[in-house]
N, C-alpha and C. Protein backbone atom coordinates (compact mmCIF):
# COMPACT_ATOMS: atom_id res chain seq x y z
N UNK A 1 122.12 119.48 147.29
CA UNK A 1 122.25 118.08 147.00
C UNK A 1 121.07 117.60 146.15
N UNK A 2 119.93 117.89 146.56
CA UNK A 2 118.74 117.84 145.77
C UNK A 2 118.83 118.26 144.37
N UNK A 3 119.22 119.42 144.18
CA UNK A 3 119.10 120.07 142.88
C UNK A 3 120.55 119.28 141.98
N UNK A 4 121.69 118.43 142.60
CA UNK A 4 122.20 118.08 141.86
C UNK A 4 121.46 116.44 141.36
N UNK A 5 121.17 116.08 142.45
CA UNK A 5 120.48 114.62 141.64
C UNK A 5 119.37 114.95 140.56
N UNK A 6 118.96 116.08 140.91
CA UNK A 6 117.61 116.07 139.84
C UNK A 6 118.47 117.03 138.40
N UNK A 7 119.31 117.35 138.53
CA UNK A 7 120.06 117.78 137.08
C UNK A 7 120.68 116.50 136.75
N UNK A 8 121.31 115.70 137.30
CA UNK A 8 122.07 114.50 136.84
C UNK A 8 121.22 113.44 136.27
N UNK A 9 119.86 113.49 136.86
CA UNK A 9 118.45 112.48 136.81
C UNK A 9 118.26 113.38 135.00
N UNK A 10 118.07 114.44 134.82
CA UNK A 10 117.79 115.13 133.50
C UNK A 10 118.80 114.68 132.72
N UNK A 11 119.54 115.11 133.20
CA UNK A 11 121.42 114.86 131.79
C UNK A 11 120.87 113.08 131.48
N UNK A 12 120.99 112.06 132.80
CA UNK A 12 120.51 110.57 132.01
C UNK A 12 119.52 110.64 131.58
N UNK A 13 118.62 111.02 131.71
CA UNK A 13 117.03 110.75 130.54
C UNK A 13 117.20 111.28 129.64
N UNK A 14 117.63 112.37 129.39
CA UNK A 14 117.88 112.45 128.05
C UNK A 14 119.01 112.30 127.12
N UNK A 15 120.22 111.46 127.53
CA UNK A 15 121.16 110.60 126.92
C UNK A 15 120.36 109.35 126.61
N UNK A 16 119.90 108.80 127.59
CA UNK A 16 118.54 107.98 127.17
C UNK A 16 117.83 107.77 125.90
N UNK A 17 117.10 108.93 126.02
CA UNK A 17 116.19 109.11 124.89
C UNK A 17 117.04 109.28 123.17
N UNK A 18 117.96 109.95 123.60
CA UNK A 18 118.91 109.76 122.53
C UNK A 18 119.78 108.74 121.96
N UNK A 19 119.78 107.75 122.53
CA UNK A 19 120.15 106.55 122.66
C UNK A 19 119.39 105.39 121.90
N UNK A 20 118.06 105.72 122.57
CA UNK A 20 116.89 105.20 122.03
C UNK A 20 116.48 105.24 120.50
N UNK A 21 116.79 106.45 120.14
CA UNK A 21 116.55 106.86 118.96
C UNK A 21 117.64 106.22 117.65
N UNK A 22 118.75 106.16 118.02
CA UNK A 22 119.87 105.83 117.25
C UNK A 22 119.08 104.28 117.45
N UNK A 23 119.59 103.58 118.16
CA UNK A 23 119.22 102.48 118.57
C UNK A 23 118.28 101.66 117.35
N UNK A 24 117.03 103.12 117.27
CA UNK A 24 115.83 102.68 116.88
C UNK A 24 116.37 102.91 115.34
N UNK A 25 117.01 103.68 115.22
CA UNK A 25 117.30 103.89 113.45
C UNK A 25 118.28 102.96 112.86
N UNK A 26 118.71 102.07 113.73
CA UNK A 26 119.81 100.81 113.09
C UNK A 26 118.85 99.88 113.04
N UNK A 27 117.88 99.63 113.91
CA UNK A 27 117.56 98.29 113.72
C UNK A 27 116.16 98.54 112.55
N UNK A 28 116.19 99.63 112.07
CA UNK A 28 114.43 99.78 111.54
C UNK A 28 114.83 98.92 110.43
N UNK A 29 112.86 98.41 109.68
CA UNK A 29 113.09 96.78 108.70
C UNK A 29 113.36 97.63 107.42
N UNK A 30 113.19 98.70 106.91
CA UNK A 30 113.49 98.72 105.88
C UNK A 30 114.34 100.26 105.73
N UNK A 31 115.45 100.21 104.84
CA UNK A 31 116.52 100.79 105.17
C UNK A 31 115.91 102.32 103.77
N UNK A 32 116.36 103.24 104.27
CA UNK A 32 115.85 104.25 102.79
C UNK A 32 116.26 104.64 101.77
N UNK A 33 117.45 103.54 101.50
CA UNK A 33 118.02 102.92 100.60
C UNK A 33 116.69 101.90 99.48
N UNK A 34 116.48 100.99 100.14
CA UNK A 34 115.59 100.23 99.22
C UNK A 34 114.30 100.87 99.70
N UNK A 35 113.82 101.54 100.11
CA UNK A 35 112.80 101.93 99.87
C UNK A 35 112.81 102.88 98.67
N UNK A 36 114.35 103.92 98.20
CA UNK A 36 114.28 104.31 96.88
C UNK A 36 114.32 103.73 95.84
N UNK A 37 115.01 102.19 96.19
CA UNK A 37 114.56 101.09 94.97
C UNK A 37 113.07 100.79 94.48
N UNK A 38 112.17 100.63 95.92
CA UNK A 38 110.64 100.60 95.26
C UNK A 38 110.46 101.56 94.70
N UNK A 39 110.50 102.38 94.69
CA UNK A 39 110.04 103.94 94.08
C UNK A 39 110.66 104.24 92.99
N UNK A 40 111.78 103.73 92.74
CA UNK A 40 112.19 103.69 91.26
C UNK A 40 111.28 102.24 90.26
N UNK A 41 110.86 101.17 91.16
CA UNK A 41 110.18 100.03 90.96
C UNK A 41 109.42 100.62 90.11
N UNK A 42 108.72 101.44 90.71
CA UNK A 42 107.48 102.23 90.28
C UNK A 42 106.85 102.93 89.17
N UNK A 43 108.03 103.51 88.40
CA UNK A 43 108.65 104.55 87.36
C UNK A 43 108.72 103.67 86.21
N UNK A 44 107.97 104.68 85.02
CA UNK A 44 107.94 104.36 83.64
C UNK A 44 109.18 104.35 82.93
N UNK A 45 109.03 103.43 82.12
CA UNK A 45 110.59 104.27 81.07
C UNK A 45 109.98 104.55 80.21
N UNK A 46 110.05 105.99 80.06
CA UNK A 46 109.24 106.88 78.73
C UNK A 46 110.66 106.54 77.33
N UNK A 47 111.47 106.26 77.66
CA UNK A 47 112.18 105.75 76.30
C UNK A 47 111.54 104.22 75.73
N UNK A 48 111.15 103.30 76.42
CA UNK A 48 110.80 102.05 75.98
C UNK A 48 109.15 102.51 75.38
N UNK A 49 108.49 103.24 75.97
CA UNK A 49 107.71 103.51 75.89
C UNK A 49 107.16 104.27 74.47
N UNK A 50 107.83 105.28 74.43
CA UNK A 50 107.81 106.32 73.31
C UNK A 50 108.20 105.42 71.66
N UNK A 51 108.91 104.43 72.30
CA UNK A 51 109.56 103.55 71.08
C UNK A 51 110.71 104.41 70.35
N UNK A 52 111.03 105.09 70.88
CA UNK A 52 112.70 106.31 70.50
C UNK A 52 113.91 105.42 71.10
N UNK A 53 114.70 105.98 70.92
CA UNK A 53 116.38 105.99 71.27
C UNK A 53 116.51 106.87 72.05
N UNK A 54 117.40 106.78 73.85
CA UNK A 54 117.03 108.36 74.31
C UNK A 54 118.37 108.30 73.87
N UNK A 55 118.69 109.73 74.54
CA UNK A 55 120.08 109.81 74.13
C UNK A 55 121.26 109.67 75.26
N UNK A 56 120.38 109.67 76.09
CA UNK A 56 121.59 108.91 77.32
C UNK A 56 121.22 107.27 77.52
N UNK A 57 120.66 106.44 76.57
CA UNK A 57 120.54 105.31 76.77
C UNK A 57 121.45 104.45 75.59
N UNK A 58 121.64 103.46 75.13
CA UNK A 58 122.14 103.09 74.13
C UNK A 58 122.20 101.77 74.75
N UNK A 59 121.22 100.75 74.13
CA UNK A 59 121.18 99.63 74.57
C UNK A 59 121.19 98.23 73.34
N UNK A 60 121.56 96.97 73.59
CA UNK A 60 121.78 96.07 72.35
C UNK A 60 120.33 95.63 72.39
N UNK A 61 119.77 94.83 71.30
CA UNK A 61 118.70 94.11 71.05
C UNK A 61 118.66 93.46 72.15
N UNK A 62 119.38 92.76 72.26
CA UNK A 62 118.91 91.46 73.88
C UNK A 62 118.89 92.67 74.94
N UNK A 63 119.27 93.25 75.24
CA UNK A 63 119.18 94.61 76.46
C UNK A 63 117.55 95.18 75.96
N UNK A 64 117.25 95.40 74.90
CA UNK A 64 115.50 95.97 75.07
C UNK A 64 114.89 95.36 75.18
N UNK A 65 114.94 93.66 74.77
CA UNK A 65 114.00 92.84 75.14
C UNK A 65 113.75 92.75 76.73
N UNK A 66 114.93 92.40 77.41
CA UNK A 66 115.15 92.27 78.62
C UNK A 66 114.26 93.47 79.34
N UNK A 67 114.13 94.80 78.70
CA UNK A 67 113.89 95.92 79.99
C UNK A 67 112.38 95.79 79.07
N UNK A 68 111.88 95.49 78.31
CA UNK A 68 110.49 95.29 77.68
C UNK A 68 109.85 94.49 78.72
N UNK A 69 110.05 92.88 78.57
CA UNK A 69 110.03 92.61 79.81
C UNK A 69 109.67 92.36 80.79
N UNK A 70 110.65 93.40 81.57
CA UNK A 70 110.43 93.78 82.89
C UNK A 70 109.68 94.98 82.86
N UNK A 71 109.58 95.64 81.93
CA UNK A 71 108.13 96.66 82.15
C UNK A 71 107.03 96.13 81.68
N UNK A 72 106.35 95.15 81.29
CA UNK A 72 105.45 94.49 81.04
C UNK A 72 105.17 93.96 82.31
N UNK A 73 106.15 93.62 82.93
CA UNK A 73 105.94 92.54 84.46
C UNK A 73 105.56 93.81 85.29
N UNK A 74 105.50 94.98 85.11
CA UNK A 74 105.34 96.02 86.08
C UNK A 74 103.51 95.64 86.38
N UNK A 75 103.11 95.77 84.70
CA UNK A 75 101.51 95.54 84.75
C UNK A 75 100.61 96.90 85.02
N UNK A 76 99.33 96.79 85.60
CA UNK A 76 98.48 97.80 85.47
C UNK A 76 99.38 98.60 86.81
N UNK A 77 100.19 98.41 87.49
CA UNK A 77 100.14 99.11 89.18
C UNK A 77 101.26 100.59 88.29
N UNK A 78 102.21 100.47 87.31
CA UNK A 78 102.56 101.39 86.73
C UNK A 78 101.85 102.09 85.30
N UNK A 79 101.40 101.09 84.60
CA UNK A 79 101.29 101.13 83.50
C UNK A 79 99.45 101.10 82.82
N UNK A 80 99.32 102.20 81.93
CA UNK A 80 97.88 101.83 81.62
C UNK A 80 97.73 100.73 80.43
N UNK A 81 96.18 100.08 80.82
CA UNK A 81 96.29 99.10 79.92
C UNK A 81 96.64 99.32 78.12
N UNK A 82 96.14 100.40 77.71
CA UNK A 82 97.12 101.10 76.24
C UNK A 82 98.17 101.31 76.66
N UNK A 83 99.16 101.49 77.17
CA UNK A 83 100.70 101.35 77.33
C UNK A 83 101.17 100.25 77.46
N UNK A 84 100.51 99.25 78.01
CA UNK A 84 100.88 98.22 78.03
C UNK A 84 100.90 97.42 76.58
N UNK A 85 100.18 97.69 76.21
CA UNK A 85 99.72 97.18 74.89
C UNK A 85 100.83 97.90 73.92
N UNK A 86 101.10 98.69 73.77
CA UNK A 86 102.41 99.26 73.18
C UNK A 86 103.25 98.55 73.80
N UNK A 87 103.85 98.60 75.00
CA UNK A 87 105.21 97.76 75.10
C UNK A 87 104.83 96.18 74.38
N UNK A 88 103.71 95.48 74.86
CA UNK A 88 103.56 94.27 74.17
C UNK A 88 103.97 94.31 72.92
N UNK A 89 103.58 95.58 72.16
CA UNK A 89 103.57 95.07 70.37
C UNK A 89 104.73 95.30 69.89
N UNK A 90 106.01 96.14 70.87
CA UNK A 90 107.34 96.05 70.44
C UNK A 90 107.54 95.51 70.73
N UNK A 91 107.60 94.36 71.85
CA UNK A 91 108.20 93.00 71.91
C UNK A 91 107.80 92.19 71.01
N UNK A 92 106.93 92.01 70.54
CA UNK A 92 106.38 91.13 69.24
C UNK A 92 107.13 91.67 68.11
N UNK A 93 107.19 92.83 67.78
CA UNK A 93 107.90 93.84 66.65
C UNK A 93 109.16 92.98 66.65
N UNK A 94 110.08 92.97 67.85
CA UNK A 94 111.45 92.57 68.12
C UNK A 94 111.61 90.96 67.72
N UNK A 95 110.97 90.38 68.25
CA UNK A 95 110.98 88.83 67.88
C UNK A 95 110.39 88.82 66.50
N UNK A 96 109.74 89.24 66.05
CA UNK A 96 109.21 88.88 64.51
C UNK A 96 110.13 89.31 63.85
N UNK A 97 110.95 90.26 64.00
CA UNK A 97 112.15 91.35 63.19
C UNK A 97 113.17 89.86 63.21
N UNK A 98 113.19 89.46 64.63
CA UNK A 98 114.61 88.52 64.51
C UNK A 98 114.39 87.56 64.20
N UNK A 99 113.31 87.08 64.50
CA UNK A 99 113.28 85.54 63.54
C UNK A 99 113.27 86.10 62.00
N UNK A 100 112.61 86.44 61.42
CA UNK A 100 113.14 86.83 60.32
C UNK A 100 114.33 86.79 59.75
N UNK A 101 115.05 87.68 60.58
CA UNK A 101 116.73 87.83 59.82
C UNK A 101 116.82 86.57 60.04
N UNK A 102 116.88 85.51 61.27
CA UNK A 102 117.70 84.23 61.31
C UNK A 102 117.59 83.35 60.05
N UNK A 103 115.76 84.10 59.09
CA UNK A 103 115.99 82.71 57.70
C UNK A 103 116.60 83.44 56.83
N UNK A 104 116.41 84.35 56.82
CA UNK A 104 117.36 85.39 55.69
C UNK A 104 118.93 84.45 55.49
């Protein structure tokens, strides 16, 4: 009788503990889903960068301004201050190009 309460006492503690665990992995605050979003946050675009065309990208004028940007807004935490300074001067490149054509 002894030896069955203390196997039955084992089988619940550790349904328990397993329980616990699931439990604990639904409610955790940040899902590892968006935590691969920060980490892509993080990441250069060596196409904006390089000032090329990649070849799996193909984007309109208002689409490079837009991702210019937002890699400018990245700042020093991705970007060194000479890289930065390159993305700055193609965004200037881009707006000086288009105002232009508009008096043309």
């Amino acid at each position: 009788m002894k030896r069955i309460i203390t196997v039955s006492s084992v089988i619940v503690a550790s349904m328990l503990f397993s329980a616990i665990t699931i439990l604990a992995a639904d409610n955790s605050p940040t899902a590892f889903e968006s935590y691969g979003d920060q980490q892509s946050y993080l990441k250069k675009n060596e196409c904006l960068l390089v000032a090329k065309k990649c070849a799996t990208e193909s984007s309109t004028v208002r689409q490079r301004v837009i991702d210019l940007k937002k890699e400018i807004a990245k700042g020093n935490i991705v970007y060194t201050p000479t890289e930065l300074n390159i993305l700055k001067e193609q965004l200037k490149w881009i707006e000086f190009d288009s105002n232009n054509a508009e008096t043309i």
